[in-house]
Protein backbone atom coordinates (compact mmCIF):
# COMPACT_ATOMS: atom_id res chain seq x y z
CA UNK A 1 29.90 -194.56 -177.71
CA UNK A 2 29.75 -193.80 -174.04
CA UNK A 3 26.51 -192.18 -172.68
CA UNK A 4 26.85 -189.37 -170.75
CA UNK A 5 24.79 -187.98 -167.87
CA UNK A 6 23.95 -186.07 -164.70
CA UNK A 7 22.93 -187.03 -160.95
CA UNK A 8 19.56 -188.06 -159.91
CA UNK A 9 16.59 -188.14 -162.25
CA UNK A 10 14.07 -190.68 -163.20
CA UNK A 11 12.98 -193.07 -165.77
CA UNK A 12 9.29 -192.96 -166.82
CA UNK A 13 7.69 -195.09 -169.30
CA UNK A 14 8.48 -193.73 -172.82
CA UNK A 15 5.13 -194.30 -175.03
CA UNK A 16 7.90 -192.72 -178.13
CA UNK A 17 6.57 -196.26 -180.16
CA UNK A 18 3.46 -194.24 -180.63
CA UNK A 19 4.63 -191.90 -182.85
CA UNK A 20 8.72 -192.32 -183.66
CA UNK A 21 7.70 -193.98 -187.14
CA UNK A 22 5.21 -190.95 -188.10
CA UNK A 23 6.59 -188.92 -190.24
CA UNK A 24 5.27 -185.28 -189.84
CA UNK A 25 1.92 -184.31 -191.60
CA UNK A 26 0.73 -180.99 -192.67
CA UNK A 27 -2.64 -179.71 -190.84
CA UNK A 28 -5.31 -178.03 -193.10
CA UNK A 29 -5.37 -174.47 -191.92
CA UNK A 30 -8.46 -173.83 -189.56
CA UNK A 31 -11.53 -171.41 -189.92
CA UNK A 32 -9.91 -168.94 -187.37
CA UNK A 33 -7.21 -168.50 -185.41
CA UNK A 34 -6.60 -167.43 -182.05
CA UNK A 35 -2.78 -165.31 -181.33
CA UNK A 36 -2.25 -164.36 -178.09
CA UNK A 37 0.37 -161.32 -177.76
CA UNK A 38 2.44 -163.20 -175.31
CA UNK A 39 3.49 -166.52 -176.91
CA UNK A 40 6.65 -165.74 -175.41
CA UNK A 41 8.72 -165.16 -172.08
CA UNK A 42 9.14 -161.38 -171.48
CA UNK A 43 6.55 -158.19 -172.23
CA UNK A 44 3.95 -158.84 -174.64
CA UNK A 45 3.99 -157.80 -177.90
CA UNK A 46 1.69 -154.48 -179.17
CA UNK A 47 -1.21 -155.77 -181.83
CA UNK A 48 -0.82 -153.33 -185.40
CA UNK A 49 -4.32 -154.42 -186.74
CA UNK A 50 -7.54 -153.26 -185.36
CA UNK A 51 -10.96 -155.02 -186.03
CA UNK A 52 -12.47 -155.68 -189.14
CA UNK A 53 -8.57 -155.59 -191.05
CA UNK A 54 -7.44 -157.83 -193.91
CA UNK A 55 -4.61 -159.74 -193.24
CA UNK A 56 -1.89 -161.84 -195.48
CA UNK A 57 -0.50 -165.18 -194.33
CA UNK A 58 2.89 -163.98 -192.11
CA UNK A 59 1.75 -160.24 -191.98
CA UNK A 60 2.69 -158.91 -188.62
CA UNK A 61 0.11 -158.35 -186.53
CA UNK A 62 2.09 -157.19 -183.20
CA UNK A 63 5.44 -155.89 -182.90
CA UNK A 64 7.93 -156.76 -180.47
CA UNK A 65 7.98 -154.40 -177.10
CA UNK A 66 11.28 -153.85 -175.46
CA UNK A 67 14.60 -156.05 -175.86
CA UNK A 68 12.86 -159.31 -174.11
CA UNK A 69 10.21 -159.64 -176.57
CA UNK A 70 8.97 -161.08 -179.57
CA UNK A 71 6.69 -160.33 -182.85
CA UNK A 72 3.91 -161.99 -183.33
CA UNK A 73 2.61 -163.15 -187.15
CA UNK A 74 -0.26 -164.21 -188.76
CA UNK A 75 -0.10 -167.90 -190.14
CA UNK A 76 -3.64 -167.38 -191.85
CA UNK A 77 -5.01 -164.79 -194.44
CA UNK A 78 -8.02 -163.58 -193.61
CA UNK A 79 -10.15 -161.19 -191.73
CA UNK A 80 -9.52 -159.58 -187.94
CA UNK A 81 -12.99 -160.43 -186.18
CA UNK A 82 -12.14 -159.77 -182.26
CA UNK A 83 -9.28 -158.18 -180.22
CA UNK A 84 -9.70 -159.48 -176.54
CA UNK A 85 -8.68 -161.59 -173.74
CA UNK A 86 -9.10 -165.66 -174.97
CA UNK A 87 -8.04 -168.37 -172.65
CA UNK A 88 -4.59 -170.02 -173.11
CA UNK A 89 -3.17 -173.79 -172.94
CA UNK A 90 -1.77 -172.22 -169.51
CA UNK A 91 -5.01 -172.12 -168.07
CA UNK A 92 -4.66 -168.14 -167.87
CA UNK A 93 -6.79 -165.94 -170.85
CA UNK A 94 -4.66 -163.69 -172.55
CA UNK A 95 -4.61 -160.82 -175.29
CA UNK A 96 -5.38 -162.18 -178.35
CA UNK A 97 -5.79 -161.37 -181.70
CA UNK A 98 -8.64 -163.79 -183.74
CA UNK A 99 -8.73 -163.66 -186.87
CA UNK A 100 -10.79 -165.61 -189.72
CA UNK A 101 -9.63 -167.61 -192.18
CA UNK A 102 -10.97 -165.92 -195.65
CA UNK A 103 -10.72 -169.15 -197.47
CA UNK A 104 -7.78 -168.53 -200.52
CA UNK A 105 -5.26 -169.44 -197.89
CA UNK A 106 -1.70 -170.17 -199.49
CA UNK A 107 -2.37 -168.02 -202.44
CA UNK A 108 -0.44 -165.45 -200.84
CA UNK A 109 2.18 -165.22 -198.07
CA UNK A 110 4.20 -162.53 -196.71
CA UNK A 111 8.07 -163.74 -196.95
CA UNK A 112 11.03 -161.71 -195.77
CA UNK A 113 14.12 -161.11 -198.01
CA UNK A 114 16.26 -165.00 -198.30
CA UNK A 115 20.22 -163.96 -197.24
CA UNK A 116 23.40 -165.94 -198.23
CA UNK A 117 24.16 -168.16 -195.04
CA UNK A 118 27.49 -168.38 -196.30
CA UNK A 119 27.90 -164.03 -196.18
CA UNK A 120 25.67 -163.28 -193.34
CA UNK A 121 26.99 -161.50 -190.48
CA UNK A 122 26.61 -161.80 -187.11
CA UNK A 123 24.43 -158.70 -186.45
CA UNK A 124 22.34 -159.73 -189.52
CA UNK A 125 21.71 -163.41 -187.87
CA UNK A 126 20.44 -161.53 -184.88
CA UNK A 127 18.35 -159.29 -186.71
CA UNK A 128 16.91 -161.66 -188.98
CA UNK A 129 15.74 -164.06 -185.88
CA UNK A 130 14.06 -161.05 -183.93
CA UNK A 131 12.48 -160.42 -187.34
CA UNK A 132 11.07 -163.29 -187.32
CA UNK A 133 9.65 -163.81 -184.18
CA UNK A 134 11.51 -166.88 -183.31
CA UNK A 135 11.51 -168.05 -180.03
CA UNK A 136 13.00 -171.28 -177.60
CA UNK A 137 11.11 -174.57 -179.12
CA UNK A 138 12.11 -176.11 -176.20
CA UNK A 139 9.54 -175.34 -173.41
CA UNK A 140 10.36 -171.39 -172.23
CA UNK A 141 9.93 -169.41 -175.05
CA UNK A 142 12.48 -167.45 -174.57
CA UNK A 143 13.17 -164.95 -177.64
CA UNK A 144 16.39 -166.44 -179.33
CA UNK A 145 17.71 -163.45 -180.59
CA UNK A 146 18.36 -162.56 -176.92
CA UNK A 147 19.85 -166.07 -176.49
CA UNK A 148 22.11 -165.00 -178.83
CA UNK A 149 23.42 -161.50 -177.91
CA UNK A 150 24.98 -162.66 -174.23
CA UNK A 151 26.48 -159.40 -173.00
CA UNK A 152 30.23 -158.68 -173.63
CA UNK A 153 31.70 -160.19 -170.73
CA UNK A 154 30.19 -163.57 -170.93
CA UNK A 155 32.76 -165.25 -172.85
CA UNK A 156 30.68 -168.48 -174.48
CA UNK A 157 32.97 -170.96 -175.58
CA UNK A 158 30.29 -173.99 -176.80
CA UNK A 159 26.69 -173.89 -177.93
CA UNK A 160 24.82 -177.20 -177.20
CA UNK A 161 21.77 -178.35 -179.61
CA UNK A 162 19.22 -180.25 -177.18
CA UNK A 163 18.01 -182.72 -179.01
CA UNK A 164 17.67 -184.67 -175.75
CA UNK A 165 14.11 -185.10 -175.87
CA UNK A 166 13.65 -186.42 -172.29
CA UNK A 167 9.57 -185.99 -171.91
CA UNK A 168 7.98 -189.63 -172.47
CA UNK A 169 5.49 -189.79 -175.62
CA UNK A 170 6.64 -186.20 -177.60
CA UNK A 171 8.72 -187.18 -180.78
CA UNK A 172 8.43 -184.21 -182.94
CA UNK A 173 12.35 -183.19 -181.82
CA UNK A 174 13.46 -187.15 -183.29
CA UNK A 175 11.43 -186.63 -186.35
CA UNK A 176 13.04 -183.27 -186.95
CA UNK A 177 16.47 -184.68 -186.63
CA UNK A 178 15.52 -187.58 -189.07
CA UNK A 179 13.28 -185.71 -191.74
CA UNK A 180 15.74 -182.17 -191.70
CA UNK A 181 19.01 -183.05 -190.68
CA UNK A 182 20.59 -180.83 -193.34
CA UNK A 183 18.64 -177.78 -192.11
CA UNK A 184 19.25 -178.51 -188.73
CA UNK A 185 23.26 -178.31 -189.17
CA UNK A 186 22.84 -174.99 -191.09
CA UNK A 187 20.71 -173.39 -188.24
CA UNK A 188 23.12 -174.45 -186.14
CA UNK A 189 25.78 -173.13 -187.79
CA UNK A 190 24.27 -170.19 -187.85
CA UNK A 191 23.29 -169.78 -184.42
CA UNK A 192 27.37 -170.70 -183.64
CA UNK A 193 28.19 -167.63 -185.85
CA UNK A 194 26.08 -165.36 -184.06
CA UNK A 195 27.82 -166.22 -180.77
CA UNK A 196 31.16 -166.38 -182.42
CA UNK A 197 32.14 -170.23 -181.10
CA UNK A 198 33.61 -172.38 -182.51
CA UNK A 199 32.97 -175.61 -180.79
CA UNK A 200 28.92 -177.08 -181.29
CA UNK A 201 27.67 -180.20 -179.72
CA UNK A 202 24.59 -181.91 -180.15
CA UNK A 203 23.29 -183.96 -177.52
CA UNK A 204 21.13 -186.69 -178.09
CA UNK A 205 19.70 -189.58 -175.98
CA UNK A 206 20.92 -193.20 -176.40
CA UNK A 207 16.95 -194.17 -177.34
CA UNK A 208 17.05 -192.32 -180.64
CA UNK A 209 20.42 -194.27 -182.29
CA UNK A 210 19.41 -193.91 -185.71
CA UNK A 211 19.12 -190.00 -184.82
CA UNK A 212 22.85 -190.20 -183.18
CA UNK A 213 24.06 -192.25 -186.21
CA UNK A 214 22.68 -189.85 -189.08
CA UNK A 215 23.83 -186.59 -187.08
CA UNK A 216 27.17 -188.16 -186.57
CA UNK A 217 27.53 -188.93 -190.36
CA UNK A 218 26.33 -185.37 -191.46
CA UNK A 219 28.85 -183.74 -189.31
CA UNK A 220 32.30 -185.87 -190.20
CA UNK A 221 33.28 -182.86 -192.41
CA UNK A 222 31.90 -180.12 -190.37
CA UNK A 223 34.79 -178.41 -188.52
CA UNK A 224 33.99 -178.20 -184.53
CA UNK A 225 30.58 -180.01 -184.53
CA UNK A 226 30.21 -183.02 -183.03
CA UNK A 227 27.83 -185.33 -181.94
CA UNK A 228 27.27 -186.66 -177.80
CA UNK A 229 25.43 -189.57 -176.57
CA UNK A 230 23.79 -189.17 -173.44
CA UNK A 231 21.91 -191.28 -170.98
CA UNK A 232 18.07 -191.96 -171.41
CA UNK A 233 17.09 -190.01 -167.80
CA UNK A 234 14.59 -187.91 -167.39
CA UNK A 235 15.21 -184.61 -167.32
CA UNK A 236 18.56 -184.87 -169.01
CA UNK A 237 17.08 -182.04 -171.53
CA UNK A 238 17.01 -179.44 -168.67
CA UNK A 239 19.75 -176.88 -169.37
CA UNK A 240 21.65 -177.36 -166.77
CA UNK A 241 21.59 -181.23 -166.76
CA UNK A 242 22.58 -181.02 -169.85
CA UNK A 243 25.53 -178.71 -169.59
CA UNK A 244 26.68 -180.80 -166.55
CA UNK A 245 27.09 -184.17 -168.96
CA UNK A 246 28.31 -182.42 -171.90
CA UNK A 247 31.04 -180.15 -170.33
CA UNK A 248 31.11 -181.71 -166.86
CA UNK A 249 30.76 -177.97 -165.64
CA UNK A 250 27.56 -176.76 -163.09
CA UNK A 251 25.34 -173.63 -163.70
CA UNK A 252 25.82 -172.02 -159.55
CA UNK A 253 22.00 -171.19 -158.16
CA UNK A 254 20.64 -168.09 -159.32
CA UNK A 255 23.27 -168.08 -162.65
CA UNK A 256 22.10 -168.67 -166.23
CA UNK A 257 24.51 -171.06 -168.74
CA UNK A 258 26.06 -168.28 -169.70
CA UNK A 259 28.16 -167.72 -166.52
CA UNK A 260 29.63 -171.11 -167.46
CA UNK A 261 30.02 -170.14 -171.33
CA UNK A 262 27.03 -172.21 -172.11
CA UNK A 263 24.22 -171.17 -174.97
CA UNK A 264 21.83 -174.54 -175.13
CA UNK A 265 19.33 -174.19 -178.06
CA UNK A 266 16.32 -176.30 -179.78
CA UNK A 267 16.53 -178.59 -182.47
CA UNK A 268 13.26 -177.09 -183.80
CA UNK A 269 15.13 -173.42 -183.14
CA UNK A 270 17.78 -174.65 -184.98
CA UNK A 271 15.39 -175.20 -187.60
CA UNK A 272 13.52 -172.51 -187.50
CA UNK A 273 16.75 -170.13 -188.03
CA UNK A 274 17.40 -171.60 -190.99
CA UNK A 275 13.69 -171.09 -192.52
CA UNK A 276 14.13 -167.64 -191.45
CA UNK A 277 17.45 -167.04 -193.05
CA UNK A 278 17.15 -169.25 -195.96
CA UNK A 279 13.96 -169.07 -197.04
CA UNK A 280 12.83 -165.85 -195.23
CA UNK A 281 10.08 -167.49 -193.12
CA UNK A 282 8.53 -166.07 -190.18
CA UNK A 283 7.74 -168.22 -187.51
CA UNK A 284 3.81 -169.61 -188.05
CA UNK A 285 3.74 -173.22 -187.88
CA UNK A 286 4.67 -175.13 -184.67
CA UNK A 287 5.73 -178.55 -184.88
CA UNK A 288 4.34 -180.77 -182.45
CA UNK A 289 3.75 -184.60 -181.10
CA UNK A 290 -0.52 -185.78 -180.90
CA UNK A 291 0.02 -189.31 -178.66
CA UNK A 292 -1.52 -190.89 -176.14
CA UNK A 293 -3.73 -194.20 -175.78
CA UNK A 294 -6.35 -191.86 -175.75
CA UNK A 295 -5.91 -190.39 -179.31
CA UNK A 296 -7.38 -192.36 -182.03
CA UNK A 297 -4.56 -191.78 -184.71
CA UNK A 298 -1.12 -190.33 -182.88
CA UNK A 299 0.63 -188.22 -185.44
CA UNK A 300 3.34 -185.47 -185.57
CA UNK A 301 2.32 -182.47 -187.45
CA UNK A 302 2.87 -179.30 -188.71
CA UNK A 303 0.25 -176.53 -187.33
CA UNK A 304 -0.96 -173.24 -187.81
CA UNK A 305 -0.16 -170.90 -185.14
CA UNK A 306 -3.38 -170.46 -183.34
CA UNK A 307 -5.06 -173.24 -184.11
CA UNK A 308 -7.41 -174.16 -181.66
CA UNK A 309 -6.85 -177.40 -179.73
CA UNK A 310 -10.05 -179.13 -180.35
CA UNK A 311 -9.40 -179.13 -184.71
CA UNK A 312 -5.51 -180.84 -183.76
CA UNK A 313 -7.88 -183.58 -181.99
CA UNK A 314 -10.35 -183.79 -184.52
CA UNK A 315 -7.46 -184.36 -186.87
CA UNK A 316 -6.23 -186.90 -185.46
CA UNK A 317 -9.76 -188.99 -185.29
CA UNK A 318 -10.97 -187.39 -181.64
CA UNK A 319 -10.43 -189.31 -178.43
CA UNK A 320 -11.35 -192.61 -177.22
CA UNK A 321 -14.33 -193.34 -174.66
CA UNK A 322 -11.85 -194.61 -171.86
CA UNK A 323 -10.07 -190.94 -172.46
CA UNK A 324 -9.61 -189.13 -169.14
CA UNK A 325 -7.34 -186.15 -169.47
CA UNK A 326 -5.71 -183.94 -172.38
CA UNK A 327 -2.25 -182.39 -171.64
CA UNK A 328 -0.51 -179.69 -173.54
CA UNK A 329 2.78 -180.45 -173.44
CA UNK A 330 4.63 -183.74 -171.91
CA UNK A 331 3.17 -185.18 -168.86
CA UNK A 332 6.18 -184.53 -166.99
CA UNK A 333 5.55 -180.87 -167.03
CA UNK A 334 2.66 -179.91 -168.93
CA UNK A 335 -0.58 -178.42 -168.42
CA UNK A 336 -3.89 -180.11 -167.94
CA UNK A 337 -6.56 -178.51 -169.97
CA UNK A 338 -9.91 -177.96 -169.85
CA UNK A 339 -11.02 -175.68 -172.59
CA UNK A 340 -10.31 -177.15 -175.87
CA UNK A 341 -10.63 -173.88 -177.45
CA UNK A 342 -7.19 -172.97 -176.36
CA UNK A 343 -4.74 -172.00 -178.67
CA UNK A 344 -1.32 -173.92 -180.09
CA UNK A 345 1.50 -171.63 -179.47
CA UNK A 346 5.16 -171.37 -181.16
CA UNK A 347 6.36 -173.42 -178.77
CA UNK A 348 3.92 -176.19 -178.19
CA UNK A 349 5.90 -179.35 -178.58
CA UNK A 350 3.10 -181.84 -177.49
CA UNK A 351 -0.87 -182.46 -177.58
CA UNK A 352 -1.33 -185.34 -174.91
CA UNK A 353 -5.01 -187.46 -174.81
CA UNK A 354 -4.18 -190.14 -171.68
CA UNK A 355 -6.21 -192.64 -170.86
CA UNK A 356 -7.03 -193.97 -167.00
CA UNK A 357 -4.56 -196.47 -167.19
CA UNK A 358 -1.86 -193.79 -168.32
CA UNK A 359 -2.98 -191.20 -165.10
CA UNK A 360 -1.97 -192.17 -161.74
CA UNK A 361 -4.80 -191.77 -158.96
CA UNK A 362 -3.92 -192.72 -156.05
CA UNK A 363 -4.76 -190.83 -153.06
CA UNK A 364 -1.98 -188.79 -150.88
CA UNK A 365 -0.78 -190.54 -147.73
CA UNK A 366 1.75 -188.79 -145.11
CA UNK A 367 5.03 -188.12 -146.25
CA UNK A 368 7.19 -191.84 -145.55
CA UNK A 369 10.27 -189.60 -144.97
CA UNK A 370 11.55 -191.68 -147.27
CA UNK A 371 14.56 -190.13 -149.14
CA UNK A 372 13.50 -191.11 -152.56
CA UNK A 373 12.51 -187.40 -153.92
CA UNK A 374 15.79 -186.03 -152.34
CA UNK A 375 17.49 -188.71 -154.33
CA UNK A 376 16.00 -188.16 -157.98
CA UNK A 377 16.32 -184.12 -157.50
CA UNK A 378 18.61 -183.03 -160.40
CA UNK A 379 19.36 -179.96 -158.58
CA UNK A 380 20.30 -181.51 -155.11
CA UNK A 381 17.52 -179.59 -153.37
CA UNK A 382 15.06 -181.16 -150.66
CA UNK A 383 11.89 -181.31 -152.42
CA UNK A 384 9.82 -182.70 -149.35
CA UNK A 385 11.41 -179.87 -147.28
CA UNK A 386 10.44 -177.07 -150.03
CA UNK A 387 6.73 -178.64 -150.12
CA UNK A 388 6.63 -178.56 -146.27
CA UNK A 389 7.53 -174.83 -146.03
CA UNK A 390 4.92 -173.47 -148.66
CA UNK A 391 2.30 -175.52 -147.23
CA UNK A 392 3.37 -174.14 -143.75
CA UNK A 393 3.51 -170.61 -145.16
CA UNK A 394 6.68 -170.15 -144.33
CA UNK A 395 8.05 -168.45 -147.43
CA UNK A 396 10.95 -166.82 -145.77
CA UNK A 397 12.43 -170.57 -145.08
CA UNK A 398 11.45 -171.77 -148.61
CA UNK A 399 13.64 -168.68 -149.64
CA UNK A 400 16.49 -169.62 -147.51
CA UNK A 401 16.21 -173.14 -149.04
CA UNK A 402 16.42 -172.15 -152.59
CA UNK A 403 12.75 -172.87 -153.53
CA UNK A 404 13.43 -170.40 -157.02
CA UNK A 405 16.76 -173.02 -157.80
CA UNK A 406 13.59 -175.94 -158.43
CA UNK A 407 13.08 -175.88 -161.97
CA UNK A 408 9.25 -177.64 -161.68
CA UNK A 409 10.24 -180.76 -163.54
CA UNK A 410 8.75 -183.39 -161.10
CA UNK A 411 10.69 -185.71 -160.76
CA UNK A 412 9.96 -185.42 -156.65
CA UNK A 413 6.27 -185.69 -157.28
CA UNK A 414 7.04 -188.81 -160.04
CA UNK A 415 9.23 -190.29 -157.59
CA UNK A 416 6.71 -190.04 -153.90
CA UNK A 417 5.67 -193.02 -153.10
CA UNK A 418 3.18 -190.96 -150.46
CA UNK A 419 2.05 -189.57 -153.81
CA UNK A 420 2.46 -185.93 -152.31
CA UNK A 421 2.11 -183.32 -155.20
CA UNK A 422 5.25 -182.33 -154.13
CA UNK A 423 6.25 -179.84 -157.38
CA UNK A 424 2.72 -177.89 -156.74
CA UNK A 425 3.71 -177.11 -153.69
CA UNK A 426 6.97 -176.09 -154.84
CA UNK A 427 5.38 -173.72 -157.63
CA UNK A 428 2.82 -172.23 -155.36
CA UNK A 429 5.65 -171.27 -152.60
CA UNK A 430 7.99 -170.31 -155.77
CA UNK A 431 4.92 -167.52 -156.52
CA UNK A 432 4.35 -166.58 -153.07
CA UNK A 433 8.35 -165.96 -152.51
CA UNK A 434 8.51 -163.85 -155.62
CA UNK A 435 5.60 -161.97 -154.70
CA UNK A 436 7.50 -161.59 -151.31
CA UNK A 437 10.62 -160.15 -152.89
CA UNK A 438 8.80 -157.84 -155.40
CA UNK A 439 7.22 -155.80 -152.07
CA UNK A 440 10.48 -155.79 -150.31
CA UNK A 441 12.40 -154.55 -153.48
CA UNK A 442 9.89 -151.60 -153.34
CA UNK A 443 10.38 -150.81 -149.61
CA UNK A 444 13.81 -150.57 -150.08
CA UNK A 445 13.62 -147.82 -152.79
């Protein structure tokens, strides 16, 4: 089977021996939990419980506010001690609900009504999904159920399932695809329903073959699904890399997937469509990868939302001495913590303890003008150019160079050989550009 693929990208060490072979565990549920209001792209949700209120395992605790939005649940029973701001894995504290774990979890949990996958409509998919507070497993957390109501002229003719996987060391997409496969088909089938297509591809990299050869099997008698094998390149799960080796077609700057008839979803939002509809589970548990030389036991497991960082370490046997850094997230484009007490999210796909020898250090030298972050750039953007500009304050250029195009993978900053935190840069002058076109949006009222 041919491997397909896009221009430019990189190829980082892969560290997926760590954990590829662990199947996924279940975490004890902690003594509290921590639920910010915005675990999701879009307005934040509205907390329903006050202080001092009893809650059920999957109770909902804040509704969803306006159309890009998404409910929030309880995964614990137990006890509302503190509505506030707590700090986040993004480094920024946020509105969160904390609740305390009354000790008789699992005796009781709050499930929605199961529907017939076979009967279900389209509209009832869609409801079902927002019900459930689902949202994108694969980075954004984007609320599916607006995924999948693409206004009536965008004609979608293919949904893709990313099971690309691209970040070195996370494994808890392979794992899925090995341990569920049967779920995964059915919450892809119904996510193909809800969009009315007919044609469903799965894309999965050539370094997970016994993934591509299961999937393949499973969908022989499954009438327009089929399986694609695609290059090991880093960041071949980005949406539009993706749609560019699947369909060959390119997402224009400033256009969503859509415009090309393109819905790309998660294999663990496959999954999680299928809990919802099937077994009418709201969405509490995030599956995620713990690896890194720096973790004592790497494992993929099953977690409470809101479990606080420091108890998924502790699980896992706590960190070696040579430890240096924890991420949350890959290392490609996660976030560097430094308050353990942060919270896993629904869409936290990765819990990363690296030692020195895993963290380059080396200090920043002049820019060699050397071509080689031009070359990896997905998006066929001038990353050294972009960097230049924001650190220049010269946003208006950065503008006219598509600075909001960069997606923030890194490969420009993986690539330098000046080691120039080139994406940083990027993201700073992608803030200061926005801010620029917010103020003359409201001057032009």
């Amino acid at each position: 089977m041919k491997s397909k693929t896009f221009h430019g990208g990189v190829h980082p060490l892969e560290y997926k021996e760590l954990t590829e072979n662990c199947a996924f565990e279940t975490m004890p549920l902690p003594d509290e939990i921590i639920l910010p209001v915005s675990q999701h792209l879009g307005k934040d949700a509205s907390p329903q419980v006050k202080k001092g209120d009893e809650v059920l395992s999957g109770q909902l605790v804040a509704k969803a506010e306006g159309f890009i939005s998404a409910p929030i649940h309880t995964s614990v029973a137990g006890k509302v001690i503190s509505l506030g701001k707590e700090i986040t894995a993004s480094g920024f504290p946020k509105d969160s609900i904390v609740i305390k774990t009354n000790g008789t979890i699992g005796s009781e949990k709050i499930l929605l009504s199961p529907l017939n996958p076979e009967t279900i409509t389209p509209e009832e998919i869609r409801a079902r999904v927002a019900e459930a507070g689902i949202v994108g497993q694969g980075g954004a957390a984007f609320p599916t159920y607006v995924k999948l109501s693409p206004p009536k002229d965008k004609m979608i003719d293919v949904v893709i399932l990313n099971g690309c996987e691209c970040e070195p060391y996370l494994t808890r997409d392979y794992r899925l695809m090995i341990e569920r496969p049967d779920d995964l088909i059915s919450g892809f089938k119904l996510i193909m329903k809800a969009l009315g297509v007919d044609r469903g591809v799965i894309g999965i990299e050539n370094n997970k073959p016994d993934a591509i050869k299961l999937l393949s099997e499973k969908v022989v008698d499954e009438k327009g699904l089929e399986v694609i094998s695609l290059k090991t390149k880093y960041p071949q799960g980005a949406e539009k890399m993706l749609i560019k080796a699947v369909t060959g077609k390119e997402v224009p700057p400033g256009k969503l997937p859509m415009d090309v008839g393109a819905v790309i979803q998660n294999i663990g939002t496959a999954i999680a469509i299928h809990d919802a509809v099937v077994k009418g589970e709201v969405l509490t548990v995030a599956a995620l990868t713990v690896s890194g030389k720096g973790i004592k036991i790497p494992k993929n497991l099953l977690v409470p939302v809101g479990t606080p960082i420091q108890n998924v370490i502790d699980f896992c046997g706590g960190v070696t001495e040579d430890s240096v850094k924890i991420v949350v997230g890959g290392p490609m484009m996660g976030v560097a913590q430094f308050d353990l007490h942060a919270p896993v999210m629904k869409a936290t796909s990765g819990i990363l303890v690296l030692t020195k020898d895993e963290v380059a250090e080396n200090p920043e030298t002049p820019c060699l003008r050397c071509g080689q972050c031009v070359g990896a750039c997905p998006l066929n953007l001038m990353p050294t150019k972009l960097a230049r500009y924001s650190q220049l304050q010269k946003y208006e250029e950065a503008e006219g160079a598509d600075i909001n195009v960069c997606m923030e993978c890194g490969t420009c900053a993986y690539t330098c050989p000046a080691n120039i935190p080139l994406v940083q840069w990027i993201r700073l002058g992608k803030q200061k550009v926005l801010e620029m076109q917010r103020e003359r949006a409201v001057m032009n009222k």
